[in-house]
Structures are given as structure tokens and as C-alpha cells.
PDB file of N, CA and C in Angstrom:
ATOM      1  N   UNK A   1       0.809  -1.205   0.000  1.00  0.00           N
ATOM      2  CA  UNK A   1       0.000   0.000   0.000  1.00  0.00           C
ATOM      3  C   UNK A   1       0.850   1.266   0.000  1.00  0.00           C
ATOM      4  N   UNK A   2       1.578   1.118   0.878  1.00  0.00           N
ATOM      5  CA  UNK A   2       2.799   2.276   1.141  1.00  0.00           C
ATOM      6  C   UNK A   2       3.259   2.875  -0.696  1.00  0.00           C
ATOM      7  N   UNK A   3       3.431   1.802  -1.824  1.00  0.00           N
ATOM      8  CA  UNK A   3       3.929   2.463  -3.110  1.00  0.00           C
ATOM      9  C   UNK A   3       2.741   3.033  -3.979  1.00  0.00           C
ATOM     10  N   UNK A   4       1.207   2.467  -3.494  1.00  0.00           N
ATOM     11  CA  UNK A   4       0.019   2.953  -3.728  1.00  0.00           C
ATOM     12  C   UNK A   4       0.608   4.427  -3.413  1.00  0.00           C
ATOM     13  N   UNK A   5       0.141   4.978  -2.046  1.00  0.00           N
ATOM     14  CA  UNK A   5       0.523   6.169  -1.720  1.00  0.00           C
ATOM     15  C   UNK A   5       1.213   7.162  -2.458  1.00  0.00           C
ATOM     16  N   UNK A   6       3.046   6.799  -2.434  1.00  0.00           N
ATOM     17  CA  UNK A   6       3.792   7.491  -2.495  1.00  0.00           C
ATOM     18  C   UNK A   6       3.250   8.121  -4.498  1.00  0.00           C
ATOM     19  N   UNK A   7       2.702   7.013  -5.630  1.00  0.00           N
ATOM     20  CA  UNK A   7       2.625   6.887  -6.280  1.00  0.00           C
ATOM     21  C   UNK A   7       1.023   8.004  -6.899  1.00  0.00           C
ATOM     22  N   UNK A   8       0.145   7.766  -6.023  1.00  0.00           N
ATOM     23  CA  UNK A   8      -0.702   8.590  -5.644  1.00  0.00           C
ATOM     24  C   UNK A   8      -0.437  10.066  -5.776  1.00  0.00           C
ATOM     25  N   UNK A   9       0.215  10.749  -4.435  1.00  0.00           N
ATOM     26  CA  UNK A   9       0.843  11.697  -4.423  1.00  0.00           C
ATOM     27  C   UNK A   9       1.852  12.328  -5.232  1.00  0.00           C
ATOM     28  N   UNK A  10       2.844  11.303  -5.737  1.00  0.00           N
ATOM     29  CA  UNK A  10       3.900  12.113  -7.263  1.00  0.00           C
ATOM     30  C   UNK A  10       3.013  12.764  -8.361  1.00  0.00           C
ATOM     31  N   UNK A  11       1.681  12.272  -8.010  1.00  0.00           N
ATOM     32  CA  UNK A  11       0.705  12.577  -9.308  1.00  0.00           C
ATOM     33  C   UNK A  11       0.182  13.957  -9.369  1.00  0.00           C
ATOM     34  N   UNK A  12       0.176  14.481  -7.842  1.00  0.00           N
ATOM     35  CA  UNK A  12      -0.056  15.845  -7.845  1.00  0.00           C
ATOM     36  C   UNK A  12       0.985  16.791  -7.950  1.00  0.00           C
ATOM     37  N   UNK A  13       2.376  16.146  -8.254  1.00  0.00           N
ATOM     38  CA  UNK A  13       3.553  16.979  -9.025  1.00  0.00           C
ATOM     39  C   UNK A  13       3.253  17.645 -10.074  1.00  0.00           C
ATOM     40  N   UNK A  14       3.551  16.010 -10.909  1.00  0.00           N
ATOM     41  CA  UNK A  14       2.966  16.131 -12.223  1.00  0.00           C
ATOM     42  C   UNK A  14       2.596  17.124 -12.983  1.00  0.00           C
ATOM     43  N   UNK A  15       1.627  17.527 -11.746  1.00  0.00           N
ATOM     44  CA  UNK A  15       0.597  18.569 -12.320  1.00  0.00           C
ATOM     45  C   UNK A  15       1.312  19.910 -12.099  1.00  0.00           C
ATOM     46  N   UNK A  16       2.620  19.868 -12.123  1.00  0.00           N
ATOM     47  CA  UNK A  16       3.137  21.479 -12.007  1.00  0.00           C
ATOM     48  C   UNK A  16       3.975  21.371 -13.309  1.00  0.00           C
ATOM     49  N   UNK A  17       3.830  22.714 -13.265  1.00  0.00           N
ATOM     50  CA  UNK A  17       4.786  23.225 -14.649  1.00  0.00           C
ATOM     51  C   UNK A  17       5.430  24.582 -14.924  1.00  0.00           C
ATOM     52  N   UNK A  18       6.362  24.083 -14.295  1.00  0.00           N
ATOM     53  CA  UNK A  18       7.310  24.976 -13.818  1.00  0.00           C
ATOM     54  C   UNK A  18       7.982  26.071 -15.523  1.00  0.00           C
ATOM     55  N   UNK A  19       7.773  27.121 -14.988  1.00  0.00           N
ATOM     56  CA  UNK A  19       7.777  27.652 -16.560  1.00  0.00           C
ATOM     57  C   UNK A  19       9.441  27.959 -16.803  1.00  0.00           C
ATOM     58  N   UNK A  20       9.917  29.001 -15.553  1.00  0.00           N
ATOM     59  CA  UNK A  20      10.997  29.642 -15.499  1.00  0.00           C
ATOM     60  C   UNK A  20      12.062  28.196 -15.390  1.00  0.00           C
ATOM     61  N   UNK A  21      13.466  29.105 -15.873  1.00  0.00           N
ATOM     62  CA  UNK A  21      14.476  27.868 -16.029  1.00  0.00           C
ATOM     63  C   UNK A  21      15.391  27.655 -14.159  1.00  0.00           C
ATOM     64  N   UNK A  22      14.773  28.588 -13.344  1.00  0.00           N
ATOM     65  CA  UNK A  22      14.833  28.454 -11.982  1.00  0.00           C
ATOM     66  C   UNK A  22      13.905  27.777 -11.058  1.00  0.00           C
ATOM     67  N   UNK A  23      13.006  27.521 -11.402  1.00  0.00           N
ATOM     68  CA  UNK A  23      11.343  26.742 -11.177  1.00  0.00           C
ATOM     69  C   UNK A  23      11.815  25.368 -11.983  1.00  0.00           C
ATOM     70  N   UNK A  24      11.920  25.518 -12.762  1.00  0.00           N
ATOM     71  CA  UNK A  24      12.580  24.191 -13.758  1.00  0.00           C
ATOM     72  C   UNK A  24      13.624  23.852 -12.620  1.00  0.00           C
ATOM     73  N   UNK A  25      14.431  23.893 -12.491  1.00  0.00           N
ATOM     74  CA  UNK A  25      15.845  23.472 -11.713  1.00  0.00           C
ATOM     75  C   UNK A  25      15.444  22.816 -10.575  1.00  0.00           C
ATOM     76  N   UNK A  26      14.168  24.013  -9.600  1.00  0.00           N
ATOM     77  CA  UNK A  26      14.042  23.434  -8.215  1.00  0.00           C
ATOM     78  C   UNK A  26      13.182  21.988  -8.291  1.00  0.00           C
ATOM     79  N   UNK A  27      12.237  22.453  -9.350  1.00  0.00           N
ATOM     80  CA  UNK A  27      11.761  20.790  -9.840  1.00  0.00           C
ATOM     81  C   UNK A  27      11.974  19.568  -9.890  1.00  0.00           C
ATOM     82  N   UNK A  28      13.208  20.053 -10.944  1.00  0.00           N
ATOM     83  CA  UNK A  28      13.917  18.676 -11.441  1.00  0.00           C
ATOM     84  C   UNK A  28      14.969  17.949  -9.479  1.00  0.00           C
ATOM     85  N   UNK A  29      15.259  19.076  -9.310  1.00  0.00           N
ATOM     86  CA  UNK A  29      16.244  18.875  -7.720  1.00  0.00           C
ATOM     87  C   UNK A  29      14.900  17.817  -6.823  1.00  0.00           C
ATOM     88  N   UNK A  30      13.551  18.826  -6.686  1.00  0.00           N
ATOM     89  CA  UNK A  30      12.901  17.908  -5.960  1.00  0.00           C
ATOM     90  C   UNK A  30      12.681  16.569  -6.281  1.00  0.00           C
ATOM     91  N   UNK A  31      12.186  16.637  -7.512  1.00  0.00           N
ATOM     92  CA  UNK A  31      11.453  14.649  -8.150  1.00  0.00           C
ATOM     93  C   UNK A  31      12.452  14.332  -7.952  1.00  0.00           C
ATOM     94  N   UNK A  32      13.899  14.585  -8.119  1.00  0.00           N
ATOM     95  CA  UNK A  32      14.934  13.683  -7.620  1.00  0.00           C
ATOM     96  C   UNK A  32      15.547  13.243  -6.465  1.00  0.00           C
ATOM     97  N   UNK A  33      14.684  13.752  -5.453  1.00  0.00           N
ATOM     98  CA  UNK A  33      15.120  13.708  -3.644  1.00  0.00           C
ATOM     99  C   UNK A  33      13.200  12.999  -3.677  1.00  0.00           C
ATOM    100  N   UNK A  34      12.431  13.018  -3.948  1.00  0.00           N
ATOM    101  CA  UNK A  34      11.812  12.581  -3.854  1.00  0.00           C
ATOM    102  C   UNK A  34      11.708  11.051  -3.904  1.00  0.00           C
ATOM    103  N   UNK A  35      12.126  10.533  -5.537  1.00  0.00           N
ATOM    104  CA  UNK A  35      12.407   9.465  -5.458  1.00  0.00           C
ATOM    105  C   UNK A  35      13.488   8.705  -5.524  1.00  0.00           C
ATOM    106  N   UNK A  36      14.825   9.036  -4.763  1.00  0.00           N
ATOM    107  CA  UNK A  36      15.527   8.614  -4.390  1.00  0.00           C
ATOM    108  C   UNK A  36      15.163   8.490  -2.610  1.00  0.00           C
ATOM    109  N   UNK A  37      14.618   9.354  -2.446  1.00  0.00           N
ATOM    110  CA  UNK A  37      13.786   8.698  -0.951  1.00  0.00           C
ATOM    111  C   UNK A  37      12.668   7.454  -1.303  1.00  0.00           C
ATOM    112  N   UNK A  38      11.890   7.519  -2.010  1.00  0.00           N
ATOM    113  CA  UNK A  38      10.800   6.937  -2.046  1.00  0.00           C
ATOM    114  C   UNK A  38      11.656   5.284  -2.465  1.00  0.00           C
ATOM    115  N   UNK A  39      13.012   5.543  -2.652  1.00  0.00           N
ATOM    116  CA  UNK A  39      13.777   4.019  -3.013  1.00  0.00           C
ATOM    117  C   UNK A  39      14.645   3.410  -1.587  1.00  0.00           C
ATOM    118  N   UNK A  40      14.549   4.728  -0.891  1.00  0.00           N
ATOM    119  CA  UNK A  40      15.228   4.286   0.448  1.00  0.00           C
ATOM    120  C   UNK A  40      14.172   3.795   1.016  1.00  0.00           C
ATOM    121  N   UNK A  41      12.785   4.383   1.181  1.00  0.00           N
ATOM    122  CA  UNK A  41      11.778   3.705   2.244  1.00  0.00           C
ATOM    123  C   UNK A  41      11.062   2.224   1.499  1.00  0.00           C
ATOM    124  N   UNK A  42      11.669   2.044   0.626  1.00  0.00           N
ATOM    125  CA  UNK A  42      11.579   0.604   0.109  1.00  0.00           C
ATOM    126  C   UNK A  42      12.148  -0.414   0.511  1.00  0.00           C
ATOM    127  N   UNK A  43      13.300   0.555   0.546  1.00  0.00           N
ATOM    128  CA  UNK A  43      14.775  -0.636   1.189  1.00  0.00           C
ATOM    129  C   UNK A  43      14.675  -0.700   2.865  1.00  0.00           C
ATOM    130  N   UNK A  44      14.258   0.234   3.418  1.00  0.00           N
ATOM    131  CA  UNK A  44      13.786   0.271   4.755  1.00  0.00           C
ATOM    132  C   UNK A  44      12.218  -0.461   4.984  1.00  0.00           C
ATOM    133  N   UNK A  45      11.268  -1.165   4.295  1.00  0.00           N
ATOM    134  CA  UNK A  45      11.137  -1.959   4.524  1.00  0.00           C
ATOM    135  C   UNK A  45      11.082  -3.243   4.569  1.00  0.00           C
ATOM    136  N   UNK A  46      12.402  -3.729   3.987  1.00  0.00           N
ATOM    137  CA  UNK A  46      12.763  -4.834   3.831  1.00  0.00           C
ATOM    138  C   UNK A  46      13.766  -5.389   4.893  1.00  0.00           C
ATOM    139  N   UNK A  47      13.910  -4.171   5.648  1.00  0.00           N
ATOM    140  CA  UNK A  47      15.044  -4.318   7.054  1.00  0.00           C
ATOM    141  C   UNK A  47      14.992  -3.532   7.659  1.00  0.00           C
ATOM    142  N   UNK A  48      14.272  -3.003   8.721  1.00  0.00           N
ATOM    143  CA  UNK A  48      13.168  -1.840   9.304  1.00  0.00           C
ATOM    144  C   UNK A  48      14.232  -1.944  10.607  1.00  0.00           C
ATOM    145  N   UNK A  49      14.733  -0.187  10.801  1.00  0.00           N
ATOM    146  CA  UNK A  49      15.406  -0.402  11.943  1.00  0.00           C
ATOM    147  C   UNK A  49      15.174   1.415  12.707  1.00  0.00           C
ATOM    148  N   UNK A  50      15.601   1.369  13.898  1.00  0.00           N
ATOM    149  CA  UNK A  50      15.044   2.375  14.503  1.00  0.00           C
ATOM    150  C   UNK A  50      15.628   3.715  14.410  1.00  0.00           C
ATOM    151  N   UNK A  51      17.460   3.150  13.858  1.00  0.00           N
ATOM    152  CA  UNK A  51      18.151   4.698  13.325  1.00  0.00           C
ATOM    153  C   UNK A  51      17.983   4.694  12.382  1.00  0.00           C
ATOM    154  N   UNK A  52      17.565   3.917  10.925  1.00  0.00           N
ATOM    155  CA  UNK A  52      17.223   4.319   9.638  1.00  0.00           C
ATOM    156  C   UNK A  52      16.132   5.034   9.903  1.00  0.00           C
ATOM    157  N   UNK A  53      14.634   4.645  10.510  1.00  0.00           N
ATOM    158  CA  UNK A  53      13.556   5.534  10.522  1.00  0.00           C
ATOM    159  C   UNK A  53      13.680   6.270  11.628  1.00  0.00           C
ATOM    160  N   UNK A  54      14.901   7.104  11.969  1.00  0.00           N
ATOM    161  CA  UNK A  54      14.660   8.206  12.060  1.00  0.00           C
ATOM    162  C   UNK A  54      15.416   8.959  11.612  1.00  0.00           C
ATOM    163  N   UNK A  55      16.253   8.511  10.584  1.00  0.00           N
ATOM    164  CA  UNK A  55      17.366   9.608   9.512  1.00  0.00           C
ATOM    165  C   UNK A  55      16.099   9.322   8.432  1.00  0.00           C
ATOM    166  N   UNK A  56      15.006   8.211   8.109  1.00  0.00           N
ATOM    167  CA  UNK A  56      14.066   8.848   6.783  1.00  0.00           C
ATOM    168  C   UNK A  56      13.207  10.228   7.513  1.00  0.00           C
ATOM    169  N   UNK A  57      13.125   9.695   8.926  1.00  0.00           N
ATOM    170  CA  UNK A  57      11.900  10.716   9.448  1.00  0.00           C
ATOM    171  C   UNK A  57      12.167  12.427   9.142  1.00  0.00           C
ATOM    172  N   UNK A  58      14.127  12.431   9.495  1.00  0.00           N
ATOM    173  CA  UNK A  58      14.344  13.968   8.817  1.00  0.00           C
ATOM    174  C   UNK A  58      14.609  14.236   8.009  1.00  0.00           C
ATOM    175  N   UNK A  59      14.916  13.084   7.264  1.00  0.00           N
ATOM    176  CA  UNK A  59      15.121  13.318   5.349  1.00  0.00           C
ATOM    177  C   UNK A  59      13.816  13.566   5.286  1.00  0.00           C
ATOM    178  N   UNK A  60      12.735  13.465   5.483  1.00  0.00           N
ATOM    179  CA  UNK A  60      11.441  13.735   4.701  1.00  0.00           C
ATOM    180  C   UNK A  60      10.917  14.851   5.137  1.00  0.00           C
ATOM    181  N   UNK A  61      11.412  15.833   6.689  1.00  0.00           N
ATOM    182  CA  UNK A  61      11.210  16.956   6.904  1.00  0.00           C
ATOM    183  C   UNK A  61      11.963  17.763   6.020  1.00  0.00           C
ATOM    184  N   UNK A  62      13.191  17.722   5.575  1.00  0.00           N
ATOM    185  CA  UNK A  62      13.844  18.595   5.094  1.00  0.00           C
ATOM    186  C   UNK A  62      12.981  18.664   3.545  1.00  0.00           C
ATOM    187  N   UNK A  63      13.161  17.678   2.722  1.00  0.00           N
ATOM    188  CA  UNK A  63      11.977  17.332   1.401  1.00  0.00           C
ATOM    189  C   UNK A  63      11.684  18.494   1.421  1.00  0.00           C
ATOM    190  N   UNK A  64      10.575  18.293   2.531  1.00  0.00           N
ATOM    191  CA  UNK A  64       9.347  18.781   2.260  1.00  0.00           C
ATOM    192  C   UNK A  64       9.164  19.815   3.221  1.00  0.00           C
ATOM    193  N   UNK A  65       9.977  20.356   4.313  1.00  0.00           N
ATOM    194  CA  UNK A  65       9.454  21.921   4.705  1.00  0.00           C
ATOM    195  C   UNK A  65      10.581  22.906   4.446  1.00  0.00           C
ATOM    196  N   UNK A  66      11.900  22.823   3.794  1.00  0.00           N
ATOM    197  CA  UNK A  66      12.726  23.576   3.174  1.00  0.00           C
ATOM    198  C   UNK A  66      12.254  23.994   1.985  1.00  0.00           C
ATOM    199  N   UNK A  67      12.100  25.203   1.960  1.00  0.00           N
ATOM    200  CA  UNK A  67      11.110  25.881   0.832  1.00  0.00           C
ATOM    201  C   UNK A  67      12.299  26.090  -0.134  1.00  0.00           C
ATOM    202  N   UNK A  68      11.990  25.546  -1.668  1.00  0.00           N
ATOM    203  CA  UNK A  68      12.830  25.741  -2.722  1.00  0.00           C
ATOM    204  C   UNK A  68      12.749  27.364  -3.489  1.00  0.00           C
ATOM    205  N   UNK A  69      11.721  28.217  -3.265  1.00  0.00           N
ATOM    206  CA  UNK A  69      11.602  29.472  -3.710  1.00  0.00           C
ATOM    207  C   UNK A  69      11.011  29.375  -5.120  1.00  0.00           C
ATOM    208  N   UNK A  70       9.887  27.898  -5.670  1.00  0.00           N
ATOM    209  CA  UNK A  70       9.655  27.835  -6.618  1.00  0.00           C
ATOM    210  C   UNK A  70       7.984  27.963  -5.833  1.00  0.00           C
ATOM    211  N   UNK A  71       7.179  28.801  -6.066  1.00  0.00           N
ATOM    212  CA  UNK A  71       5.835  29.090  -5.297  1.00  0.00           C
ATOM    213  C   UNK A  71       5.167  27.823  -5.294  1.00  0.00           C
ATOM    214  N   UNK A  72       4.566  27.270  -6.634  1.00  0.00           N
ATOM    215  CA  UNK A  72       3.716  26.286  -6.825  1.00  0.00           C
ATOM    216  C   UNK A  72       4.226  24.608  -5.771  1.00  0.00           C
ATOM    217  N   UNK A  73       5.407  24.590  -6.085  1.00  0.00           N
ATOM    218  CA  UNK A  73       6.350  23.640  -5.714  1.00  0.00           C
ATOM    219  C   UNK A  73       5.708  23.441  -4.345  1.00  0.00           C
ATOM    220  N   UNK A  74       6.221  24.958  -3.817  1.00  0.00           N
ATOM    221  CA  UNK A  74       6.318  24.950  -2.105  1.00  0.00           C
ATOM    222  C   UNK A  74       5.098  24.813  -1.734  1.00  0.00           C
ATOM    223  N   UNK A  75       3.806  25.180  -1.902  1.00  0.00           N
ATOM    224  CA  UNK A  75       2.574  24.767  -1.680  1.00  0.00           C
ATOM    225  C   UNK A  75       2.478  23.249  -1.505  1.00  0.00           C
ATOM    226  N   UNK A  76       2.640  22.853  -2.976  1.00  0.00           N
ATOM    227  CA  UNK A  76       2.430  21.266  -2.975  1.00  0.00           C
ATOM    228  C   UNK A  76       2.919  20.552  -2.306  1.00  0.00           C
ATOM    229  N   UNK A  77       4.045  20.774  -1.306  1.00  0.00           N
ATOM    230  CA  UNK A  77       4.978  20.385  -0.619  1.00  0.00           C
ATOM    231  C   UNK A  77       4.305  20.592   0.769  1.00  0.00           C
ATOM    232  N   UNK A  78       3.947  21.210   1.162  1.00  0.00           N
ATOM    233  CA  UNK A  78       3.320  21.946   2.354  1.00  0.00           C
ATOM    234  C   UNK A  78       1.884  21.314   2.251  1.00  0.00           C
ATOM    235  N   UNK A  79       1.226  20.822   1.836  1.00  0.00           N
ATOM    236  CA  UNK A  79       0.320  19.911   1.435  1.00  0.00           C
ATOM    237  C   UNK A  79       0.377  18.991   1.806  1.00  0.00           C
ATOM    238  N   UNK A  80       1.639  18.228   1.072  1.00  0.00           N
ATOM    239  CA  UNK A  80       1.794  16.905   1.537  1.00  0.00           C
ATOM    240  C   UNK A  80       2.041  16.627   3.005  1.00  0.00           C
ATOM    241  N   UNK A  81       3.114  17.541   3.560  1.00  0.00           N
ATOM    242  CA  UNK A  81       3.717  17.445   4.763  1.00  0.00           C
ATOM    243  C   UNK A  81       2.689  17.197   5.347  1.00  0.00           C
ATOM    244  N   UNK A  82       1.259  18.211   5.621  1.00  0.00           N
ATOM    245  CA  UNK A  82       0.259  18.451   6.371  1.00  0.00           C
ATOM    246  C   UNK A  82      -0.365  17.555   6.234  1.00  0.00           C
ATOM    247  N   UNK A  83      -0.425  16.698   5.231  1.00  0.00           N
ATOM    248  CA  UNK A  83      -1.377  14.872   5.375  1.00  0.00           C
ATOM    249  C   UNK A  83      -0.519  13.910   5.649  1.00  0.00           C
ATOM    250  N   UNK A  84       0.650  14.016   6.075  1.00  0.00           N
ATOM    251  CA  UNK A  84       1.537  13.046   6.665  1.00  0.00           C
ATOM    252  C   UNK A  84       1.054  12.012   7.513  1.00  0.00           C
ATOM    253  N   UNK A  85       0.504  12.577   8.700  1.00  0.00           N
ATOM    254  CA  UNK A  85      -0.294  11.344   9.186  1.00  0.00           C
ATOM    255  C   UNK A  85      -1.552  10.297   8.478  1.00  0.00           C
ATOM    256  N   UNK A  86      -2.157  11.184   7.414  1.00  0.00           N
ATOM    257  CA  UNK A  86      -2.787  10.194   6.890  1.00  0.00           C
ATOM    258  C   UNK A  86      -2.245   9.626   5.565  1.00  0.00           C
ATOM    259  N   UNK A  87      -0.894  10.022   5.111  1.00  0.00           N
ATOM    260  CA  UNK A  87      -0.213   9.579   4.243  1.00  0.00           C
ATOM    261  C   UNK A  87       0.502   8.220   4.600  1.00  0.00           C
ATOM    262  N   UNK A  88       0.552   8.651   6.219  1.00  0.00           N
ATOM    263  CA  UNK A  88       1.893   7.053   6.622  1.00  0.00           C
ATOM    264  C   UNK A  88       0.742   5.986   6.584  1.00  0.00           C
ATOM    265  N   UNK A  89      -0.612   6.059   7.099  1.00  0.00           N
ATOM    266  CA  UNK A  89      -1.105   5.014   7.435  1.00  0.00           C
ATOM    267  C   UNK A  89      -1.554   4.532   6.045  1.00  0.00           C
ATOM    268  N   UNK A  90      -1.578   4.635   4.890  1.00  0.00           N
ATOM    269  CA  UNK A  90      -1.673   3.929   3.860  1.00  0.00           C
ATOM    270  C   UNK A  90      -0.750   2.336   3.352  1.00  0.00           C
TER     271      UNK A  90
END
């Protein structure tokens, strides 16, 4: 269920479109911390331990409440953060 989710949510990326070639940049930077996380919490559950989840717990604060200065971005980001609890239980 957990790749339901994460898979779910990339979808409301998607939907940005970043015009400027600085909006472009912070973009491309996020989907790529995105799912290079979304490949660590894969591998973390295949061997679930209590200092990995809590170096994902602040890798996924930083993600997602370090504002990239791309507007649309940072919303969508701030979104997600704020359904976190009903994001984990999926």
C-alpha cells in the first residue's frame, strides 16, 4: 500500500509546470530527492530499523518543509507534509 501512496501523491507533481528555467531546476532537484527517498523507504522496509527511521523521518522533513523558492512547488509540498499522518497510514 505504502507504493500505492507514495505513487498517488507524485501525481499531484505532475501537475506542475514549472515555466521559469529556476522553477525548472528546483523541480527537477525535488522529483529527484523525492524518489531517491521513495527508493530508500523501500529498502527500509525490507530491514526496518530504529536509526534508519529516524534519519528517513528527517530526510522527509527537510523534502518537504525547506522551501525551494519555486511558489507552486512549495505549496504542494506543504500539502503533503500536512497529510503526513494520513499519508503514513496507507
Amino acid at each position: 500500500m505504502l507504493a500505492l501512496c507514495w505513487l498517488h501523491e507524485a501525481r499531484h507533481y505532475k501537475k506542475l509546470r514549472p515555466q521559469t528555467g529556476y522553477a525548472q531546476r528546483r523541480y527537477s532537484e525535488f522529483t529527484s530527492q523525492l524518489w531517491d527517498y521513495y527508493r530508500e523507504l523501500l529498502a527500509y522496509r525490507l530491514a526496518p530499523a530504529k536509526a534508519e527511521a529516524h534519519r528517513l523521518s528527517k530526510r522527509f522533513e527537510r523534502i518537504f518543509k525547506v522551501p525551494s523558492g519555486y511558489e507552486q512547488l512549495d505549496e504542494r509540498k506543504a500539502l503533503t507534509f500536512a497529510g503526513t499522518k494520513s499519508f503514513w497510514r496507507c
